[in-house]
N, C-alpha and C. Protein backbone atom coordinates (compact mmCIF):
# COMPACT_ATOMS: atom_id res chain seq x y z
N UNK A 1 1.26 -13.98 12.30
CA UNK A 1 1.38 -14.03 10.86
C UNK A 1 1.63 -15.48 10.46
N UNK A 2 0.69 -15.80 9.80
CA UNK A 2 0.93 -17.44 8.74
C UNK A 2 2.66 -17.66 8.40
N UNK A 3 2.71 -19.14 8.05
CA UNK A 3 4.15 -18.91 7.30
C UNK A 3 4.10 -18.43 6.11
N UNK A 4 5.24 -17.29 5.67
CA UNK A 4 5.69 -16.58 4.70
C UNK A 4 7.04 -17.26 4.19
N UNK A 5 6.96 -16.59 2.70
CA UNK A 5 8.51 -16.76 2.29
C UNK A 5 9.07 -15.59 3.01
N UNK A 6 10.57 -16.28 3.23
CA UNK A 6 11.62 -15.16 3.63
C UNK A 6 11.77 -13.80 3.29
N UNK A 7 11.54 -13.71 2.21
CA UNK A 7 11.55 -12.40 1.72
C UNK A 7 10.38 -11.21 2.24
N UNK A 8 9.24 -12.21 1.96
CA UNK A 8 8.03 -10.98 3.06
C UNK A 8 8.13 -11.22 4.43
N UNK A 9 8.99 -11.92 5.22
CA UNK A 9 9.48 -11.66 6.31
C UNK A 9 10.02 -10.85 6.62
N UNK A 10 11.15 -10.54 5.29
CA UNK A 10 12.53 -9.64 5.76
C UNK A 10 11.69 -8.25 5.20
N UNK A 11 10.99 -7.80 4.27
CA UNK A 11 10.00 -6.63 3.81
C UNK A 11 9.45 -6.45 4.96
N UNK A 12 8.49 -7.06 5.73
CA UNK A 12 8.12 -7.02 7.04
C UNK A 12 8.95 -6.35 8.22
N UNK A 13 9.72 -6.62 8.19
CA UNK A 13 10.74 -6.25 9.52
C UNK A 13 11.30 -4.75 9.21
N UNK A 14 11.39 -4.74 7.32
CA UNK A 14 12.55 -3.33 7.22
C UNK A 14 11.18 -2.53 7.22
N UNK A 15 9.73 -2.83 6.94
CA UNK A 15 8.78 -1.97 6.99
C UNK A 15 8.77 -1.44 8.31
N UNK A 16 8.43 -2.13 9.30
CA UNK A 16 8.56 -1.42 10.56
C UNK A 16 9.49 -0.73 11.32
N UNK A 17 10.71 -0.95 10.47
CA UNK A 17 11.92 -0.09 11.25
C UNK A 17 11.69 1.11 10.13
N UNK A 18 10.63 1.64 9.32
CA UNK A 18 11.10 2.51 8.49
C UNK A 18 10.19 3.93 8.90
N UNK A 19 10.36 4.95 8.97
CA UNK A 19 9.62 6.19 9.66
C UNK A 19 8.75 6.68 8.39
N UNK A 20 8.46 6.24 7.60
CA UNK A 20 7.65 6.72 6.52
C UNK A 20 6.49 5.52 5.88
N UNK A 21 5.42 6.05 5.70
CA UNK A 21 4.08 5.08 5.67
C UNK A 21 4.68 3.54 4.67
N UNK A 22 4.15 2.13 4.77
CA UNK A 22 4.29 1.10 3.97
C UNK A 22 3.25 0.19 4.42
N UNK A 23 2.56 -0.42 2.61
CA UNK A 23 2.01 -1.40 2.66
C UNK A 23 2.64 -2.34 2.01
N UNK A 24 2.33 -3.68 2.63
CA UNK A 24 2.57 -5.08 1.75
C UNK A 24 1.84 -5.82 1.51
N UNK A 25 1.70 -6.31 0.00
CA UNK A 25 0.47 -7.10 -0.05
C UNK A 25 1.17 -8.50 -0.69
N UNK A 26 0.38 -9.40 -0.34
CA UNK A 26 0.50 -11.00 -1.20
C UNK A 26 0.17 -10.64 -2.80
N UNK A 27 0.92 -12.00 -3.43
CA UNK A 27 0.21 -12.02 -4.90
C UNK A 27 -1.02 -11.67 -5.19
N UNK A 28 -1.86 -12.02 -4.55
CA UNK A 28 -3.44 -12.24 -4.75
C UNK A 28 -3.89 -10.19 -4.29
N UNK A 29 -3.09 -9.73 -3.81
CA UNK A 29 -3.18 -8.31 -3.95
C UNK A 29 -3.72 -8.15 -2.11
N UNK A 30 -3.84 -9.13 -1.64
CA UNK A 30 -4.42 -8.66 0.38
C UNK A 30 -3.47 -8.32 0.86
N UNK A 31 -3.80 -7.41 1.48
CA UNK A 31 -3.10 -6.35 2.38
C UNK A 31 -2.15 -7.72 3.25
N UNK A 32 -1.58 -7.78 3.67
CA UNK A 32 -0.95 -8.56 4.53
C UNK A 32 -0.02 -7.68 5.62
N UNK A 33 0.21 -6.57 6.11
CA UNK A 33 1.12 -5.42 6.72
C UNK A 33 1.23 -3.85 6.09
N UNK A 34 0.65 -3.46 7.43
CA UNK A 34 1.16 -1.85 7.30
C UNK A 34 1.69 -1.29 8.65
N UNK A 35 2.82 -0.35 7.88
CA UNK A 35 3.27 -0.10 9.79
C UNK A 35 2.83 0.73 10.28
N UNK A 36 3.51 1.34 11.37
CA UNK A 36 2.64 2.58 12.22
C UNK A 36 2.81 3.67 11.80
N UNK A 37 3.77 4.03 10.68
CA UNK A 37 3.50 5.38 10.34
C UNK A 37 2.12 5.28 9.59
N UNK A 38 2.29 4.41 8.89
CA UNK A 38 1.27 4.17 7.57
C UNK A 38 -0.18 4.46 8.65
N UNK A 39 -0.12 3.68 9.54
CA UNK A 39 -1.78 3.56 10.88
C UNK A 39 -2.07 5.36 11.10
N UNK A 40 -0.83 6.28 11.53
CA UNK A 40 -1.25 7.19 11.62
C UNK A 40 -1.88 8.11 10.52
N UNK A 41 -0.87 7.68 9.06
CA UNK A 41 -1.69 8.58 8.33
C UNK A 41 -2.96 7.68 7.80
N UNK A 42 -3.64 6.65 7.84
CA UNK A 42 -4.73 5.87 7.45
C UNK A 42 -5.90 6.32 8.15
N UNK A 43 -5.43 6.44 9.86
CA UNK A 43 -6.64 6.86 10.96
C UNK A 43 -7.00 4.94 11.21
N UNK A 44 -5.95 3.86 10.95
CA UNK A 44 -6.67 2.49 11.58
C UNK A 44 -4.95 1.83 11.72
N UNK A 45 -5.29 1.27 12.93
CA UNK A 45 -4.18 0.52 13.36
C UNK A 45 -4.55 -1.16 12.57
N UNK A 46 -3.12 -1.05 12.06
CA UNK A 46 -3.46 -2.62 11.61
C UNK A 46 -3.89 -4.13 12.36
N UNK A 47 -3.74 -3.73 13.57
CA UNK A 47 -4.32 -4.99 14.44
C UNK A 47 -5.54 -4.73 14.29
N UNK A 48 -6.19 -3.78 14.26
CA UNK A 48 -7.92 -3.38 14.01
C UNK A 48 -8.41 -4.08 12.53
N UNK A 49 -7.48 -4.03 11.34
CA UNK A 49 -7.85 -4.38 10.36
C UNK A 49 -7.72 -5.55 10.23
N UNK A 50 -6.26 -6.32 10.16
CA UNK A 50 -5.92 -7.63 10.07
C UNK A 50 -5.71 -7.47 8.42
N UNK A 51 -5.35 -8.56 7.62
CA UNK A 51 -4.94 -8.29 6.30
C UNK A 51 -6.62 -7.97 5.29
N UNK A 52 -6.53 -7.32 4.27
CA UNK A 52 -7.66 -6.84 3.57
C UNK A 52 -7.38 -7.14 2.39
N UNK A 53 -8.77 -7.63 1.53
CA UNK A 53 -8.74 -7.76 -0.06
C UNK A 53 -8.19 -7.21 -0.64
N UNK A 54 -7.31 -6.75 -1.39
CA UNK A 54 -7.70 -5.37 -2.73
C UNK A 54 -8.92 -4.81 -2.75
N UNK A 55 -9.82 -5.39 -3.10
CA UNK A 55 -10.98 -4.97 -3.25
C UNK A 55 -11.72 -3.92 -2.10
N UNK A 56 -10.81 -4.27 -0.82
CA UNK A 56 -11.21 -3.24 0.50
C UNK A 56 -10.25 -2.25 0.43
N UNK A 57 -8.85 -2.68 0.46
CA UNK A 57 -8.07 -1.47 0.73
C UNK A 57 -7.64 -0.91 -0.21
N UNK A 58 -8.20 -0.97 -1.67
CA UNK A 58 -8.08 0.03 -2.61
C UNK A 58 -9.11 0.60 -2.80
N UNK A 59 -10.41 0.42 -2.06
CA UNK A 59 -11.41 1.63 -2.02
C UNK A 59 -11.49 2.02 -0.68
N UNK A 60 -11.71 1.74 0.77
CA UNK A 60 -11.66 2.26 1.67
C UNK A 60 -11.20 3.36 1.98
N UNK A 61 -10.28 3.88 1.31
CA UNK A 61 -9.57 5.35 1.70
C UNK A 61 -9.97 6.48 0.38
N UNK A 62 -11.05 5.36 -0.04
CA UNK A 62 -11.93 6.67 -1.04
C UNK A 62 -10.45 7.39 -2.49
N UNK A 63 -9.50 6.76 -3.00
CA UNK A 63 -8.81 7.48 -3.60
C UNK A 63 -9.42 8.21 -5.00
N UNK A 64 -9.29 9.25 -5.00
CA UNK A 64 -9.40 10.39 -6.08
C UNK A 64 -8.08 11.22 -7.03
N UNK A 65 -8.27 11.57 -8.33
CA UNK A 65 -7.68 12.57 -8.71
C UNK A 65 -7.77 14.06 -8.18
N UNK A 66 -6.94 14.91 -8.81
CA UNK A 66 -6.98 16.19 -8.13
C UNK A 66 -8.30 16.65 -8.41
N UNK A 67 -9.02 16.44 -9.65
CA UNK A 67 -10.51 16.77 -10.29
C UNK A 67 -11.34 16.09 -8.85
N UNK A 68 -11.43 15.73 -8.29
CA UNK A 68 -12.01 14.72 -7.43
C UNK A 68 -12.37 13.99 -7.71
N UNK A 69 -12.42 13.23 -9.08
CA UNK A 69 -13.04 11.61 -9.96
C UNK A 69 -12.32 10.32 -9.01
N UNK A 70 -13.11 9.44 -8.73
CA UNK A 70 -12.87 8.72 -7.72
C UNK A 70 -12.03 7.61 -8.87
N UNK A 71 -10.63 7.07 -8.25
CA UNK A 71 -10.08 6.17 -8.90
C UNK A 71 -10.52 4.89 -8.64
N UNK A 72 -10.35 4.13 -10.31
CA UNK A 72 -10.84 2.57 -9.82
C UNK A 72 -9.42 2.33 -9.95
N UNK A 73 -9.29 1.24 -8.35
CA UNK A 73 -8.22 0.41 -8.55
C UNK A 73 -7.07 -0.10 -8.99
N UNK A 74 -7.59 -0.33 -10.55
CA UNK A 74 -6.42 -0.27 -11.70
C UNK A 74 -5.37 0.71 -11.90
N UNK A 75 -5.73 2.17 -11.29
CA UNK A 75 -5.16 3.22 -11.34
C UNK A 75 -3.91 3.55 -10.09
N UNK A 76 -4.28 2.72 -9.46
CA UNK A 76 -3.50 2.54 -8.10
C UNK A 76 -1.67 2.36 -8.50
N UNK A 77 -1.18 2.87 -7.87
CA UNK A 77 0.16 2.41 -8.03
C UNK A 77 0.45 0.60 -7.60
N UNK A 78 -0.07 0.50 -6.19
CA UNK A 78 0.08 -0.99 -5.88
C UNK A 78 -0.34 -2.13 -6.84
N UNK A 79 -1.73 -1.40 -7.12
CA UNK A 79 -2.67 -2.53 -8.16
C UNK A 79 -1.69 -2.61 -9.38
N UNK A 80 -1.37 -1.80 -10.30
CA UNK A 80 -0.75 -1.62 -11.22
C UNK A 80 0.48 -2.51 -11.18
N UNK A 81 1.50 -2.60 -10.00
CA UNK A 81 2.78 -3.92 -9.46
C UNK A 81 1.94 -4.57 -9.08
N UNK A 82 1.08 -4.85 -9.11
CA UNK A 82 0.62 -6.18 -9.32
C UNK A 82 0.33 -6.94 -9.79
N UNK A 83 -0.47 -6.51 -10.54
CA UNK A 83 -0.69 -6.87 -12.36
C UNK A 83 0.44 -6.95 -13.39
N UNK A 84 1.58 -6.06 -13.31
CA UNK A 84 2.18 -5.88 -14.38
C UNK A 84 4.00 -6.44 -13.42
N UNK A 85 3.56 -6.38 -12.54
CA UNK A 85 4.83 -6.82 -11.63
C UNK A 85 6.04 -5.77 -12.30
N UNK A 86 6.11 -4.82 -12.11
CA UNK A 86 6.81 -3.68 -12.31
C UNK A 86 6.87 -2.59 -11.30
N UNK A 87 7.89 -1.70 -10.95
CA UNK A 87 8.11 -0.58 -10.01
C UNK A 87 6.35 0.39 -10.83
N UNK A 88 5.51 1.21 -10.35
CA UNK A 88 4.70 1.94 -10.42
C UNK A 88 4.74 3.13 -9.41
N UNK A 89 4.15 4.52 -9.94
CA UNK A 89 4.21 5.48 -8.97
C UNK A 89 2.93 6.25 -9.29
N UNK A 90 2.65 7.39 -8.48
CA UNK A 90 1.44 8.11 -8.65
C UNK A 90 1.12 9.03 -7.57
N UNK A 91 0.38 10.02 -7.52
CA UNK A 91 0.04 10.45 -7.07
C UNK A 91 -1.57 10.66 -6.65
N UNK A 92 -2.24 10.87 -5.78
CA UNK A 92 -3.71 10.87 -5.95
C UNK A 92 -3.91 11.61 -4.00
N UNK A 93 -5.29 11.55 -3.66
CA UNK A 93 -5.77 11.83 -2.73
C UNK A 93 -6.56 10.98 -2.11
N UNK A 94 -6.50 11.07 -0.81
CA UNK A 94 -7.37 10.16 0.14
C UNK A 94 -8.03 10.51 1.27
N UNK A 95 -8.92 9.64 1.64
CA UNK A 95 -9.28 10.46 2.97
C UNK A 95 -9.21 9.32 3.99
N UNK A 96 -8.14 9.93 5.20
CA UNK A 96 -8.15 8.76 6.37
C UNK A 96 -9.61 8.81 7.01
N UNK A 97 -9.43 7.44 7.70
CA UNK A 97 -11.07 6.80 8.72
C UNK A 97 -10.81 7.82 9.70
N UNK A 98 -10.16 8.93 9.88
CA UNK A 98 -10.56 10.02 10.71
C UNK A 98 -10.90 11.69 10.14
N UNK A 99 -11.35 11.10 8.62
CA UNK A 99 -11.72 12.40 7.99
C UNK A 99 -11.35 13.61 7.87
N UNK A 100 -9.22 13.25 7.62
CA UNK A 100 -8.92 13.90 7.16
C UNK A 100 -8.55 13.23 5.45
N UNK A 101 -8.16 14.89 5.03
CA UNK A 101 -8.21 14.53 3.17
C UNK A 101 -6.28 14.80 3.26
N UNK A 102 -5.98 14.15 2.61
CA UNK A 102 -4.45 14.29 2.28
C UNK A 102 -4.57 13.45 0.64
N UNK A 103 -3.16 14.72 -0.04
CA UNK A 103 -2.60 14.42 -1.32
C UNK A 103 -1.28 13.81 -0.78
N UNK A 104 -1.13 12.45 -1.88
CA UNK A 104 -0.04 11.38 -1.40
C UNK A 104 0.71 11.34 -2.36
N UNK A 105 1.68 11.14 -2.19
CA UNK A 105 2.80 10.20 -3.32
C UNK A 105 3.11 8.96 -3.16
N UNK A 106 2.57 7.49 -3.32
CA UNK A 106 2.82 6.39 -3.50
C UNK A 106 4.04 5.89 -4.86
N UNK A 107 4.92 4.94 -3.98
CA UNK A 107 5.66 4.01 -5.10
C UNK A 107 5.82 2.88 -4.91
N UNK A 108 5.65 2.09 -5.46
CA UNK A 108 5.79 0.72 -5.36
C UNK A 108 6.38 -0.06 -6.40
N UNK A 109 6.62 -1.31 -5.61
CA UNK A 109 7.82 -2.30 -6.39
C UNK A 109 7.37 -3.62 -5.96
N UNK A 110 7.34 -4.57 -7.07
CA UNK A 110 7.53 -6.12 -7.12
C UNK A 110 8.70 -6.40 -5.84
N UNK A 111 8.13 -7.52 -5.02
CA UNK A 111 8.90 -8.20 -4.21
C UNK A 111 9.36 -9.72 -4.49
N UNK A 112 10.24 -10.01 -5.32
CA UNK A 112 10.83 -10.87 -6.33
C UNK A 112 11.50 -12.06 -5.46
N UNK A 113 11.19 -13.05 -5.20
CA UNK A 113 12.19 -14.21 -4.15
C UNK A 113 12.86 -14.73 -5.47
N UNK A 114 14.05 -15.78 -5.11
CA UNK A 114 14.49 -16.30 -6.03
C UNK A 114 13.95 -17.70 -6.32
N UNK A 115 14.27 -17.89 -7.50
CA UNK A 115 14.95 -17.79 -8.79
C UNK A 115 13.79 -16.40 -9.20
N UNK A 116 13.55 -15.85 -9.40
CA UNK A 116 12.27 -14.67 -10.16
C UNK A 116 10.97 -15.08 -9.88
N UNK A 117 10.82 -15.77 -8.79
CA UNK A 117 9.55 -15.48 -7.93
C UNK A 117 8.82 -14.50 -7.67
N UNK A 118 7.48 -14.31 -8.43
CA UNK A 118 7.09 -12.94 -7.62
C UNK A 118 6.41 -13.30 -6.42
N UNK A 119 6.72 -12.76 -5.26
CA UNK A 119 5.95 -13.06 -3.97
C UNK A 119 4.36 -12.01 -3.39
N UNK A 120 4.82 -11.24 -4.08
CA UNK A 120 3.86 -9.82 -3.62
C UNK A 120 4.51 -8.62 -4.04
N UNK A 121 3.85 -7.53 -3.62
CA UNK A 121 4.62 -5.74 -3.89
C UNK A 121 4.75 -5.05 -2.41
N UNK A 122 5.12 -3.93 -2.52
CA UNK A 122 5.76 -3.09 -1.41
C UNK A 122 5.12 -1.79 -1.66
N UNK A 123 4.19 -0.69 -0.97
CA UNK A 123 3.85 0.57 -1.66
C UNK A 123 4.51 1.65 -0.69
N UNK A 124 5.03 2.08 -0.81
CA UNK A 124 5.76 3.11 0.52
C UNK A 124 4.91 4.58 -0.09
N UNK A 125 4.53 5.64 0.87
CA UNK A 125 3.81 6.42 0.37
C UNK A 125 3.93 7.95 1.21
N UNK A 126 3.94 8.49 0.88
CA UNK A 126 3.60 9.99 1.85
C UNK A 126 3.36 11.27 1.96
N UNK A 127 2.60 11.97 2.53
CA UNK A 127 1.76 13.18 2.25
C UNK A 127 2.34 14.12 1.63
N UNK A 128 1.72 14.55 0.47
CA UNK A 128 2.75 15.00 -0.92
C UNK A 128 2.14 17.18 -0.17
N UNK A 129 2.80 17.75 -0.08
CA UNK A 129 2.78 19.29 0.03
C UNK A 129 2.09 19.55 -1.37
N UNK A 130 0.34 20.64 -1.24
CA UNK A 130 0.31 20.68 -2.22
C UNK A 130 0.77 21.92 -2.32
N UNK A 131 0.39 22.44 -3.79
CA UNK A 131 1.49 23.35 -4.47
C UNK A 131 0.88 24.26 -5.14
């Protein structure tokens, strides 16, 4: 990993000690880390990927509403803290690179260094029981 500010260092480290899926992305919205829960429910280990556009890893996993209308981007919880640098949440559906379909619950939050730096966001996410 390039040099980072401290803070997506320390996001980095609590991501991988955490048993429930997380992505982190830079300002510019690229994937920069996901851990291994996140790899199992994706179907791709992140050494396979390496960091990804926005533009890849907010369509690659195909996300949809419950209607099945395919979401653009903007609709994303991550995209949304990114743009607006605010906590965002949501729900939607995906399908991992091993063709399964899972309904998710994503939330995410601005990752703020000081003085009110925004550095990037945080999306923690996981397979929502449907109902």
């Amino acid at each position: 990993m390039s040099a980072r500010e401290i803070e997506i260092i320390l996001s980095r480290q609590l991501a991988d000690s955490l048993s429930i899926p997380v992505f982190i992305v830079d300002t510019g919205g690229n994937l920069i880390f996901y851990n291994e829960p996140a790899e199992e429910l994706l179907g791709l280990k992140f050494e396979e990927t390496g960091s990804m556009p926005v533009d890849e890893w907010s369509t690659i996993f195909k996300p949809k509403d419950d209607k099945g209308n395919s979401l653009p981007p903007s609709k994303l919880p991550l995209v949304q803290t990114l743009s607006e640098q605010t906590p965002a949440h949501g729900e939607f559906w995906i399908n991992s690179l091993r063709g399964t379909t899972y309904k998710i619950s994503v939330t995410s939050f601005p990752i703020m260094g000081r003085p009110n730096r925004f550095l990037g966001a945080i999306a923690i996410f996981w397979k929502t029981l449907e109902k």
